[in-house]
PDB file of N, CA and C in Angstrom:
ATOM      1  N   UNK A   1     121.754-102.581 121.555  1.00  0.00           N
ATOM      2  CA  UNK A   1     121.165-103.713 120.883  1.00  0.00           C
ATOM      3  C   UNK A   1     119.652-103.530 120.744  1.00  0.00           C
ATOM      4  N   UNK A   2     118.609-102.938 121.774  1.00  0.00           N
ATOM      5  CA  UNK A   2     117.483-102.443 121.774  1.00  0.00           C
ATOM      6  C   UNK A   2     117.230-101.759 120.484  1.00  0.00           C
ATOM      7  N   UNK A   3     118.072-100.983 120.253  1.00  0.00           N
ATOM      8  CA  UNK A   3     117.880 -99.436 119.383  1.00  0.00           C
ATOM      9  C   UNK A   3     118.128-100.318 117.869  1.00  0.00           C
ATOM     10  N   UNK A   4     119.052-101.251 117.712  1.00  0.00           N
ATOM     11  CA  UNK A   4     118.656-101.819 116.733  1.00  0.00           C
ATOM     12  C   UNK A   4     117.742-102.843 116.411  1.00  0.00           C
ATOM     13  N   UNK A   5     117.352-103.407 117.098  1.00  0.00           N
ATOM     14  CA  UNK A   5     115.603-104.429 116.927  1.00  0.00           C
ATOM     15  C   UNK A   5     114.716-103.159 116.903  1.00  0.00           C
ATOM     16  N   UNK A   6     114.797-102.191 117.720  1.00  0.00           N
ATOM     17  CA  UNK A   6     113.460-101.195 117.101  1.00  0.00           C
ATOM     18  C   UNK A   6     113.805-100.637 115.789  1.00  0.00           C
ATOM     19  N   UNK A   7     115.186-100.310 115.564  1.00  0.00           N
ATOM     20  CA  UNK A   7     114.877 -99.934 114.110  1.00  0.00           C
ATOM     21  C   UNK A   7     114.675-101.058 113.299  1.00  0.00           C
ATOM     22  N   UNK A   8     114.512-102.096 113.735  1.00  0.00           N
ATOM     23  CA  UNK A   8     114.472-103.120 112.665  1.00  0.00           C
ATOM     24  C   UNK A   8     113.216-103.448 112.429  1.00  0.00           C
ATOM     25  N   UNK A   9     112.762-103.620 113.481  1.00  0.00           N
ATOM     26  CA  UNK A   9     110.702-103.467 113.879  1.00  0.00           C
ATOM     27  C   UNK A   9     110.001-102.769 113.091  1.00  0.00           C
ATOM     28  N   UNK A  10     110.544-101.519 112.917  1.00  0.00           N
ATOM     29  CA  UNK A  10     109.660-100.193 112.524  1.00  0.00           C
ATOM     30  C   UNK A  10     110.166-100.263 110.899  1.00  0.00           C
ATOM     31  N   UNK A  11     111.376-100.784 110.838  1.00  0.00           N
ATOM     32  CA  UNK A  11     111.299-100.648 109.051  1.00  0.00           C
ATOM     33  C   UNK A  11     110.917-101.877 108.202  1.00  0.00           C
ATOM     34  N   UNK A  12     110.638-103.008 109.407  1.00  0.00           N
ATOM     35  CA  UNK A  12     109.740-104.243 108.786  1.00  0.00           C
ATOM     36  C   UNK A  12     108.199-103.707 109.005  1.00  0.00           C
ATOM     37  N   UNK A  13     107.764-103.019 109.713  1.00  0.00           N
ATOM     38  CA  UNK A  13     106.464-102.821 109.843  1.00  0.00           C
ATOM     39  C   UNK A  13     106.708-101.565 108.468  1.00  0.00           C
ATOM     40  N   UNK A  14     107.339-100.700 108.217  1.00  0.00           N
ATOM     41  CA  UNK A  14     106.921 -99.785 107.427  1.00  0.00           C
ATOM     42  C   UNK A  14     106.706-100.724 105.948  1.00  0.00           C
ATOM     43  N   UNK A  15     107.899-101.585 105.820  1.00  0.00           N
ATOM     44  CA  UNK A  15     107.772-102.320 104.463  1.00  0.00           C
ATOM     45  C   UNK A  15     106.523-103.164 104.459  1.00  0.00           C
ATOM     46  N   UNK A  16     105.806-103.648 105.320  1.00  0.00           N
ATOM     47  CA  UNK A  16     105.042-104.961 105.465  1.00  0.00           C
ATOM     48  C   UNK A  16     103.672-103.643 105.472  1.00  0.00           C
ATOM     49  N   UNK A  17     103.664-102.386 106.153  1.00  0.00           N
ATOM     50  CA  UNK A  17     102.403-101.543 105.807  1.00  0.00           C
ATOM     51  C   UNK A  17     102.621-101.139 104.290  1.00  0.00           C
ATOM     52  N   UNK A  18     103.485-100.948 103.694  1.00  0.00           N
ATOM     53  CA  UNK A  18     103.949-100.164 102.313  1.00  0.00           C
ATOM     54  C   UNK A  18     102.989-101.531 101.238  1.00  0.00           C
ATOM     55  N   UNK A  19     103.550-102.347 101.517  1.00  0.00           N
ATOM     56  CA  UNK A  19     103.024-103.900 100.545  1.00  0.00           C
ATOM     57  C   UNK A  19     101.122-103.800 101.468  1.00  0.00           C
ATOM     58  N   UNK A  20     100.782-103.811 102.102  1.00  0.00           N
ATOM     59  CA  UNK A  20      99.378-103.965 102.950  1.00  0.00           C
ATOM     60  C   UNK A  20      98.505-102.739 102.160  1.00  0.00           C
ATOM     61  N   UNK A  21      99.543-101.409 101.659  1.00  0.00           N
ATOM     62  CA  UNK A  21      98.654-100.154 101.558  1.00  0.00           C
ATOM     63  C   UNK A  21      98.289-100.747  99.885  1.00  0.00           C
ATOM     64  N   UNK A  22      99.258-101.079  99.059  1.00  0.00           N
ATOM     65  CA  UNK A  22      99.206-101.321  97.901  1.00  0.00           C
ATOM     66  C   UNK A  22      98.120-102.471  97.748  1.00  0.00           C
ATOM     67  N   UNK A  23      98.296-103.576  98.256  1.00  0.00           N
ATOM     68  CA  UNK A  23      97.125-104.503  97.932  1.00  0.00           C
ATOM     69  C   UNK A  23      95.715-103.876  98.539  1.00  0.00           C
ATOM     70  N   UNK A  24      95.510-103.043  99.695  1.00  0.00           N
ATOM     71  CA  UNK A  24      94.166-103.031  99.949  1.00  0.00           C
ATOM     72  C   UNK A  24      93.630-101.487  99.603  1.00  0.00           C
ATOM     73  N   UNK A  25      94.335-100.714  98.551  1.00  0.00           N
ATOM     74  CA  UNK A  25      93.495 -99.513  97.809  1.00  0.00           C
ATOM     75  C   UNK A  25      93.001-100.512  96.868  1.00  0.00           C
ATOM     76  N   UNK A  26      93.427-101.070  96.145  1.00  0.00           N
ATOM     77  CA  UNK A  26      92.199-101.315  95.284  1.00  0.00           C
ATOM     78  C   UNK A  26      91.081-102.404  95.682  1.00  0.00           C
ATOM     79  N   UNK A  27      91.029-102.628  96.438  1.00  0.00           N
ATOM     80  CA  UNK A  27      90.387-103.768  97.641  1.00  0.00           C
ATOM     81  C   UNK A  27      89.438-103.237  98.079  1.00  0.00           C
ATOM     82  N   UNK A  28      89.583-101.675  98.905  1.00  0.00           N
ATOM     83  CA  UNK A  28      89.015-100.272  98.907  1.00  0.00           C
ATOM     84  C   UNK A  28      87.989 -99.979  98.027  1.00  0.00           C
ATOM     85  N   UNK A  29      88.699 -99.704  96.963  1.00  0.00           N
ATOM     86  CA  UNK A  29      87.785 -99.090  95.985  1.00  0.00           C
ATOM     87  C   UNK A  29      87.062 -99.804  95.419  1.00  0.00           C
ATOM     88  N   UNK A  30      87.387-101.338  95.372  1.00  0.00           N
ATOM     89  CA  UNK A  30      86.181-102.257  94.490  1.00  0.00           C
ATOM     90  C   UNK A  30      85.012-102.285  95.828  1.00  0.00           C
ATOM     91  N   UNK A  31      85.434-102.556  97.106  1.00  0.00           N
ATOM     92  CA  UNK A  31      84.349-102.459  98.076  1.00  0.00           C
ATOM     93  C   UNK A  31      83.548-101.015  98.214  1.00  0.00           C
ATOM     94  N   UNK A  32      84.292-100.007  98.313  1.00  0.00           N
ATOM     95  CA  UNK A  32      83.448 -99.081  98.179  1.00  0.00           C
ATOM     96  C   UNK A  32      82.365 -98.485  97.003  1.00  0.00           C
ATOM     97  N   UNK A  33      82.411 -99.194  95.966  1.00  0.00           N
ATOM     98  CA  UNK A  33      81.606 -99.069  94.750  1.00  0.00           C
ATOM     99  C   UNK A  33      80.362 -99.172  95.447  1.00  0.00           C
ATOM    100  N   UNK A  34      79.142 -98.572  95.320  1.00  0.00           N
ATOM    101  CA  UNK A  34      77.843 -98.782  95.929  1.00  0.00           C
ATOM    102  C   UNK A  34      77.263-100.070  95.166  1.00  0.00           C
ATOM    103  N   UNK A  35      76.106-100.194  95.354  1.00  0.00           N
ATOM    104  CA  UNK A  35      75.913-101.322  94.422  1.00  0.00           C
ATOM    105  C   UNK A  35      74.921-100.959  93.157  1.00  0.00           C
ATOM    106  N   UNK A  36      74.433 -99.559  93.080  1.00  0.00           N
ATOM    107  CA  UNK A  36      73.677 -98.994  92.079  1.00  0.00           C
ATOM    108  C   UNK A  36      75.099 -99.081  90.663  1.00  0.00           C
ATOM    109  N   UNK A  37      76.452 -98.739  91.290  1.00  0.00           N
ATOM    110  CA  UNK A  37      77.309 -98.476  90.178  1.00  0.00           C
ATOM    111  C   UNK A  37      78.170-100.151  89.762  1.00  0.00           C
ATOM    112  N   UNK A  38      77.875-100.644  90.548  1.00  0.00           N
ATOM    113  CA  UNK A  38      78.156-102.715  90.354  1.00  0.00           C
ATOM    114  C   UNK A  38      77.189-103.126  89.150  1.00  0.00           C
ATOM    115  N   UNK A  39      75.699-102.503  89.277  1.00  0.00           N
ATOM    116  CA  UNK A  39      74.526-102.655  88.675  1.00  0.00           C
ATOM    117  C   UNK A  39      74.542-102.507  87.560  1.00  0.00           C
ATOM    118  N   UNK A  40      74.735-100.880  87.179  1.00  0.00           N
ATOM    119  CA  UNK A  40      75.388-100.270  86.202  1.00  0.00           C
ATOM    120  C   UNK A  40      75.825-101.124  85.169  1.00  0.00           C
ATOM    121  N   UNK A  41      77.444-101.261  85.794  1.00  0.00           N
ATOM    122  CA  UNK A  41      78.541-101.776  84.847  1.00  0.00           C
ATOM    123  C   UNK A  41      77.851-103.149  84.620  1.00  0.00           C
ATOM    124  N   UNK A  42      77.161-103.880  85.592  1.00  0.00           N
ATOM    125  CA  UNK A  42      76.695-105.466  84.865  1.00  0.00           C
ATOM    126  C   UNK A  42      76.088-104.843  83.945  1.00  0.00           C
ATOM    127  N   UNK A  43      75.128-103.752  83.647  1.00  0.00           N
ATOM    128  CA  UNK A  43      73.956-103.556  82.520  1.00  0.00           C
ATOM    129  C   UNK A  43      74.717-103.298  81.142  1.00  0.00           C
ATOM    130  N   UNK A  44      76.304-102.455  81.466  1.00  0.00           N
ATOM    131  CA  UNK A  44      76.806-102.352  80.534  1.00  0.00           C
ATOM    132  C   UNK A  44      77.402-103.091  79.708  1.00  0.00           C
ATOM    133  N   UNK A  45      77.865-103.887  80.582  1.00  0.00           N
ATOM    134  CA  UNK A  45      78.682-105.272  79.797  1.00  0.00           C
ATOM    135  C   UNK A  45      77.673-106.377  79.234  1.00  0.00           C
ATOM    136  N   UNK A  46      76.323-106.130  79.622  1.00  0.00           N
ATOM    137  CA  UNK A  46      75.330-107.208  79.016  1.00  0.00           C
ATOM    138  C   UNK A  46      75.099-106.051  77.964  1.00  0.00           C
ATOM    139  N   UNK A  47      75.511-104.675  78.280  1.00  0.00           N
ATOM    140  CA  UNK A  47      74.425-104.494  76.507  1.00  0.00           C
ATOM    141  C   UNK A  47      75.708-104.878  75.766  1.00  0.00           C
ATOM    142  N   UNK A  48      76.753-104.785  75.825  1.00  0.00           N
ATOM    143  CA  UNK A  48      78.340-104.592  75.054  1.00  0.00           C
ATOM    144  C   UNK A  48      78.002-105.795  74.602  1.00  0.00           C
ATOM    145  N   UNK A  49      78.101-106.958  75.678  1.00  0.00           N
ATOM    146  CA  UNK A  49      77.910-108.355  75.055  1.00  0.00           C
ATOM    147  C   UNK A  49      77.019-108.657  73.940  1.00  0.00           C
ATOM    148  N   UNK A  50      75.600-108.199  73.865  1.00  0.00           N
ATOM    149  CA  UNK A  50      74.700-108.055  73.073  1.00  0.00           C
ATOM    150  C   UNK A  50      75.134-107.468  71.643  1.00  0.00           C
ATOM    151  N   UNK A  51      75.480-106.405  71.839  1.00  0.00           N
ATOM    152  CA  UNK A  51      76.000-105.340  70.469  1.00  0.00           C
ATOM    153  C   UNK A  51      76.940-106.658  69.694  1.00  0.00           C
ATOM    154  N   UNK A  52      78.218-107.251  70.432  1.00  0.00           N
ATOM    155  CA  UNK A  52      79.036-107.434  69.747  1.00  0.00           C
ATOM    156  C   UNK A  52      78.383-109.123  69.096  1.00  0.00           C
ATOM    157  N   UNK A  53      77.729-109.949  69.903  1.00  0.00           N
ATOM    158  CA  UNK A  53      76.680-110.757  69.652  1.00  0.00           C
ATOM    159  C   UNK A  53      76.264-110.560  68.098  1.00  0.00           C
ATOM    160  N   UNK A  54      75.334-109.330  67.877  1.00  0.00           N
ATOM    161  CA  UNK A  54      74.587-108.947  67.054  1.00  0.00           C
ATOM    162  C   UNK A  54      75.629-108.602  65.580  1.00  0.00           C
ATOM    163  N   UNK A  55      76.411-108.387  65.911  1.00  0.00           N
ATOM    164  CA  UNK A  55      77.549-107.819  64.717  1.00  0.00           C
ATOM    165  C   UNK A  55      77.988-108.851  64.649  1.00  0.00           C
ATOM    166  N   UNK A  56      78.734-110.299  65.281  1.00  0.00           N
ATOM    167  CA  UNK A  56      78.827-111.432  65.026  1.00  0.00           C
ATOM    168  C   UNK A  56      78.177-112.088  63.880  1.00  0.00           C
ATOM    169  N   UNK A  57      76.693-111.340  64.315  1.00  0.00           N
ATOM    170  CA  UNK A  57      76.021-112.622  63.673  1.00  0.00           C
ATOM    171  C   UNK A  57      75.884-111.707  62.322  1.00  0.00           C
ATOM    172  N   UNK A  58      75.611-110.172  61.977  1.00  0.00           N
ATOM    173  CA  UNK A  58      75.273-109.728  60.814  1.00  0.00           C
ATOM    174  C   UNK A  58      76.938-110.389  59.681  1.00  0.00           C
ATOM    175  N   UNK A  59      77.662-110.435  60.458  1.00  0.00           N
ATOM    176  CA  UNK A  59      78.860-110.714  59.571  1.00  0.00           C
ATOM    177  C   UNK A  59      79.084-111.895  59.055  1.00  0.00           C
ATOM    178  N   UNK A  60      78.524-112.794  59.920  1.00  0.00           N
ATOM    179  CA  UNK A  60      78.360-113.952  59.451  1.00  0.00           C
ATOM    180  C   UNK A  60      77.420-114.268  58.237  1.00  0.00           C
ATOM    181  N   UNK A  61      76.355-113.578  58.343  1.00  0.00           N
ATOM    182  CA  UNK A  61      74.828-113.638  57.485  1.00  0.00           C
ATOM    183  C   UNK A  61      75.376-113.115  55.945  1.00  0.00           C
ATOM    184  N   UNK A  62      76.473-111.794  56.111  1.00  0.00           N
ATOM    185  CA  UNK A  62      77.054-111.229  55.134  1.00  0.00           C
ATOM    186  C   UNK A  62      77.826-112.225  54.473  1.00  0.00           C
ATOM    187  N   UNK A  63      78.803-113.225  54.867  1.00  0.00           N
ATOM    188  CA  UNK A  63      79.793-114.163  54.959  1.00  0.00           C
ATOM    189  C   UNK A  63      79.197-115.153  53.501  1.00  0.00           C
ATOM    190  N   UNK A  64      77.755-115.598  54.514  1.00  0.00           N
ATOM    191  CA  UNK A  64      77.171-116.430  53.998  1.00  0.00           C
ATOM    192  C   UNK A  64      76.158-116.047  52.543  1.00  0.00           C
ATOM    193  N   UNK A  65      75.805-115.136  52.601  1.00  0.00           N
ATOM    194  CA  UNK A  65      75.846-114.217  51.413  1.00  0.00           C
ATOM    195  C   UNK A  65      76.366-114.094  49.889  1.00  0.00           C
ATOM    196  N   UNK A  66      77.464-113.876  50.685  1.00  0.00           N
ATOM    197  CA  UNK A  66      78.913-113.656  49.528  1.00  0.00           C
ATOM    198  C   UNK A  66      79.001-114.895  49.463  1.00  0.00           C
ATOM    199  N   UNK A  67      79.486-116.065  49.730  1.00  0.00           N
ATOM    200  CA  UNK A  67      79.571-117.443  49.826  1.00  0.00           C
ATOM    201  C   UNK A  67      78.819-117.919  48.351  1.00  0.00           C
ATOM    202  N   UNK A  68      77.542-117.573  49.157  1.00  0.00           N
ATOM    203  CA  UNK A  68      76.239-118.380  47.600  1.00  0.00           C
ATOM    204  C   UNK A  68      76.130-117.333  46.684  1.00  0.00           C
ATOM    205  N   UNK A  69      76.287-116.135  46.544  1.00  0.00           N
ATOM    206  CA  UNK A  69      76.534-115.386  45.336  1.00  0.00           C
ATOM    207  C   UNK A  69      77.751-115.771  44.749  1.00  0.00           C
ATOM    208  N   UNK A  70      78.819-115.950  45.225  1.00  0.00           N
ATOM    209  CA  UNK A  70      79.925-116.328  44.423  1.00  0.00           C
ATOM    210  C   UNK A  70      79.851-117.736  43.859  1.00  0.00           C
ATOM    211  N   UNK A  71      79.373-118.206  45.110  1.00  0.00           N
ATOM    212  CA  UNK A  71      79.448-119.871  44.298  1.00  0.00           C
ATOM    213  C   UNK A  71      78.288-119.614  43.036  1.00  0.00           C
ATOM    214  N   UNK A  72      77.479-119.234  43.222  1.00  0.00           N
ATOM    215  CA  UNK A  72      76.364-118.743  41.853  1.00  0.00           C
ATOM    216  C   UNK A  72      76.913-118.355  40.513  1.00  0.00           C
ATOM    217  N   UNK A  73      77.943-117.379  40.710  1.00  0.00           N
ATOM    218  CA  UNK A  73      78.784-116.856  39.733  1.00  0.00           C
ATOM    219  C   UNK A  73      79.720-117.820  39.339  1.00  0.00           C
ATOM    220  N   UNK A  74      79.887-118.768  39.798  1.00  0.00           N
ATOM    221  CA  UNK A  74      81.418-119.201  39.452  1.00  0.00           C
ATOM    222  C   UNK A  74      80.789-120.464  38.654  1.00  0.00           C
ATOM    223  N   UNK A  75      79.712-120.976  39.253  1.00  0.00           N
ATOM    224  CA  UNK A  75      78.967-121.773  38.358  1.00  0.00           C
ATOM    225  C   UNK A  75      78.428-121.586  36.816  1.00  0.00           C
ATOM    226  N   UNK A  76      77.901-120.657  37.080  1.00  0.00           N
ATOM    227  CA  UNK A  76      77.342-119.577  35.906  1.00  0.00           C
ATOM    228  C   UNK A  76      78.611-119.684  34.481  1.00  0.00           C
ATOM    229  N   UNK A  77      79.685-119.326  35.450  1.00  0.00           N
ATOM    230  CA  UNK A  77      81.156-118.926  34.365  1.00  0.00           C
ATOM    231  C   UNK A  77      80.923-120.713  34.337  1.00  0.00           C
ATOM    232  N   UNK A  78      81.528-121.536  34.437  1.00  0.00           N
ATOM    233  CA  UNK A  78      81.454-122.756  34.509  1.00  0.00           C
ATOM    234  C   UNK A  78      80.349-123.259  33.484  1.00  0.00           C
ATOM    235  N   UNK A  79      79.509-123.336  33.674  1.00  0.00           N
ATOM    236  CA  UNK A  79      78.470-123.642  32.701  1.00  0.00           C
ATOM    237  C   UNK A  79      78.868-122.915  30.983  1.00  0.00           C
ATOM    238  N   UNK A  80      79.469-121.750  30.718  1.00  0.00           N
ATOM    239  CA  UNK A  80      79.589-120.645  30.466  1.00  0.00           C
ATOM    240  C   UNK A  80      80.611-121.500  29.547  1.00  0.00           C
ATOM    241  N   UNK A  81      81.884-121.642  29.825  1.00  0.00           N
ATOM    242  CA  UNK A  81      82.734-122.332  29.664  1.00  0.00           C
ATOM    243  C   UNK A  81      82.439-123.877  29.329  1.00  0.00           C
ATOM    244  N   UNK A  82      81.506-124.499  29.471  1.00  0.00           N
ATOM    245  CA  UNK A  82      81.469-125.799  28.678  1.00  0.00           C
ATOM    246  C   UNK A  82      80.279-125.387  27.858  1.00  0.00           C
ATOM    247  N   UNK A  83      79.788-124.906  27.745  1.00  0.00           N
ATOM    248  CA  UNK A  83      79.112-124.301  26.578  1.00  0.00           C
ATOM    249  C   UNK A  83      80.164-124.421  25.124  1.00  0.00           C
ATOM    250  N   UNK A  84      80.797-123.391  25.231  1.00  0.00           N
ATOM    251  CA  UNK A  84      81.761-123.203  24.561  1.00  0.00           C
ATOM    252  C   UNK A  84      82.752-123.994  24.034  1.00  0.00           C
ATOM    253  N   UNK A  85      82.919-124.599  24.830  1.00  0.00           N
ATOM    254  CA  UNK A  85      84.050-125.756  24.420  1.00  0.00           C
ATOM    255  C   UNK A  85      83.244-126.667  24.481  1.00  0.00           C
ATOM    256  N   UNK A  86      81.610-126.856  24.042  1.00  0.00           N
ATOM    257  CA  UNK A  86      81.292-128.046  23.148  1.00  0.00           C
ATOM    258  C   UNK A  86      80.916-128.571  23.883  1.00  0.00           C
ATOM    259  N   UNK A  87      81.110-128.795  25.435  1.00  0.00           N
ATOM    260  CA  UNK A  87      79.976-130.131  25.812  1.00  0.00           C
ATOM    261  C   UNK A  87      79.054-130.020  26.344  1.00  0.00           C
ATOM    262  N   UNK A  88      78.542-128.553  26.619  1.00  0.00           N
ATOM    263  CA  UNK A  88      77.251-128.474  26.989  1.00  0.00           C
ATOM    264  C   UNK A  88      76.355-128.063  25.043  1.00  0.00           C
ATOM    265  N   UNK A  89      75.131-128.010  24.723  1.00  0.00           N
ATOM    266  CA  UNK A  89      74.631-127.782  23.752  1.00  0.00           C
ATOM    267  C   UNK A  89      73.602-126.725  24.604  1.00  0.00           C
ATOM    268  N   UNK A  90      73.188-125.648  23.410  1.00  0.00           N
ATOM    269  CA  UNK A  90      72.289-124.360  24.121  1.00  0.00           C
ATOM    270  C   UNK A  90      71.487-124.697  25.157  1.00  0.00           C
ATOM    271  N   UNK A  91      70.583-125.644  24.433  1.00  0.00           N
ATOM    272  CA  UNK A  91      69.457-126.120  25.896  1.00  0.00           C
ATOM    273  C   UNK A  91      69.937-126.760  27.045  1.00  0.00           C
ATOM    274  N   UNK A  92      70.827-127.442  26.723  1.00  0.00           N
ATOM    275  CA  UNK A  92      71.225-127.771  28.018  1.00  0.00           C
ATOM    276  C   UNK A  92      72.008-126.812  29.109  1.00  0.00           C
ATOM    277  N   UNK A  93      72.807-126.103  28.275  1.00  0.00           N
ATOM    278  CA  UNK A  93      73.047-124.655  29.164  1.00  0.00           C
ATOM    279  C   UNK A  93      71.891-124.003  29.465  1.00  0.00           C
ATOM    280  N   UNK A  94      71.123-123.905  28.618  1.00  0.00           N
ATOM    281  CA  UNK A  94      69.992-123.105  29.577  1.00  0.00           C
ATOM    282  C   UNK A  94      69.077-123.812  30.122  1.00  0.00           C
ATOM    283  N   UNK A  95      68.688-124.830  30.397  1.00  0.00           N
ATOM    284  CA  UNK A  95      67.733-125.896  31.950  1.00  0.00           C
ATOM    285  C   UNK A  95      69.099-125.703  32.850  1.00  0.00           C
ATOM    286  N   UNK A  96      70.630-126.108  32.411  1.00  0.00           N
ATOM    287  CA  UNK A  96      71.161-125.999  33.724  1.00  0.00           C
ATOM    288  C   UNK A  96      71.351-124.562  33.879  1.00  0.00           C
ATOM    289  N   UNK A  97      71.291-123.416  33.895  1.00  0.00           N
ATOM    290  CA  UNK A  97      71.149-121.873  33.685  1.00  0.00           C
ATOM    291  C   UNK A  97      69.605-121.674  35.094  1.00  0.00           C
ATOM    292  N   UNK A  98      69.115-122.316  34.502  1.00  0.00           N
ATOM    293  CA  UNK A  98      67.437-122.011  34.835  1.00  0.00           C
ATOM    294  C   UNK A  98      67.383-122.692  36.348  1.00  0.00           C
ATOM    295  N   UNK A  99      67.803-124.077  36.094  1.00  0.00           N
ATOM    296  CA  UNK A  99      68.032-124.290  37.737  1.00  0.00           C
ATOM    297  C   UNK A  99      68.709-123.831  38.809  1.00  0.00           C
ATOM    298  N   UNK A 100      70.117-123.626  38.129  1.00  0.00           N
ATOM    299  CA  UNK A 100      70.679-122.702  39.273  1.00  0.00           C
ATOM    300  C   UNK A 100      70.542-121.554  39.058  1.00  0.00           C
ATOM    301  N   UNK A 101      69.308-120.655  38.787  1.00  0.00           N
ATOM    302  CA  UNK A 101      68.637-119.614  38.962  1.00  0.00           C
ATOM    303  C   UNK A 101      67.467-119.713  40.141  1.00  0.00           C
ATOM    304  N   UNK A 102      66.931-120.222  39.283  1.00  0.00           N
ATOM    305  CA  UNK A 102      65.738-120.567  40.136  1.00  0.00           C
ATOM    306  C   UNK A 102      65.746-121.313  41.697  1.00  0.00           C
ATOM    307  N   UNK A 103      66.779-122.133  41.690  1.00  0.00           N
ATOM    308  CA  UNK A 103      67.127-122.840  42.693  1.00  0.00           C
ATOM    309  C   UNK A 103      68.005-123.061  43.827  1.00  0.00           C
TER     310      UNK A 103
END
């Protein structure tokens, strides 16, 4: 009866070290990082953050861009189009032409 509680001991301790080894290597290795290489990786992830920040915003600026050039154009055709079909008259297509040029 001995011989089986020790084998029972030793293969709960092997399973209960097997689960102990797995959670504390990487437990290990995040503690053993010095703190020059902790340093590091913060510097890296603030420049990463930055970069992707910066491309955020050029895409947006681009966004906004295209936005008022198109709306420009579509006006343009618009104006363009009641011209034509009579209810705008030349000058008045061109002051409204001139403002949303100029403006």
């Amino acid at each position: 009866m001995a011989t089986f509680f020790f084998i029972l001991f030793h293969f709960i301790a092997i399973i209960f070290g097997f689960w102990m080894l797995l959670i504390s290597i990487p437990l290990h290795i995040f503690y053993s990082m010095n703190k020059s290489n902790a340093n590091k990786l913060s510097e890296d992830i603030k420049e990463q953050t930055e970069v992707l920040k910066n491309q955020q915003e050029e895409v947006k600026t681009k966004n906004d861009s295209t936005k008022t050039e198109t709306s420009m154009a579509d006006e343009l055709v618009k104006l363009a189009q009641l011209k034509e079909s009579g209810v705008l008259t030349d000058e008045e297509f061109s002051s409204q032409k001139e403002k949303l040029l100029n403006g």
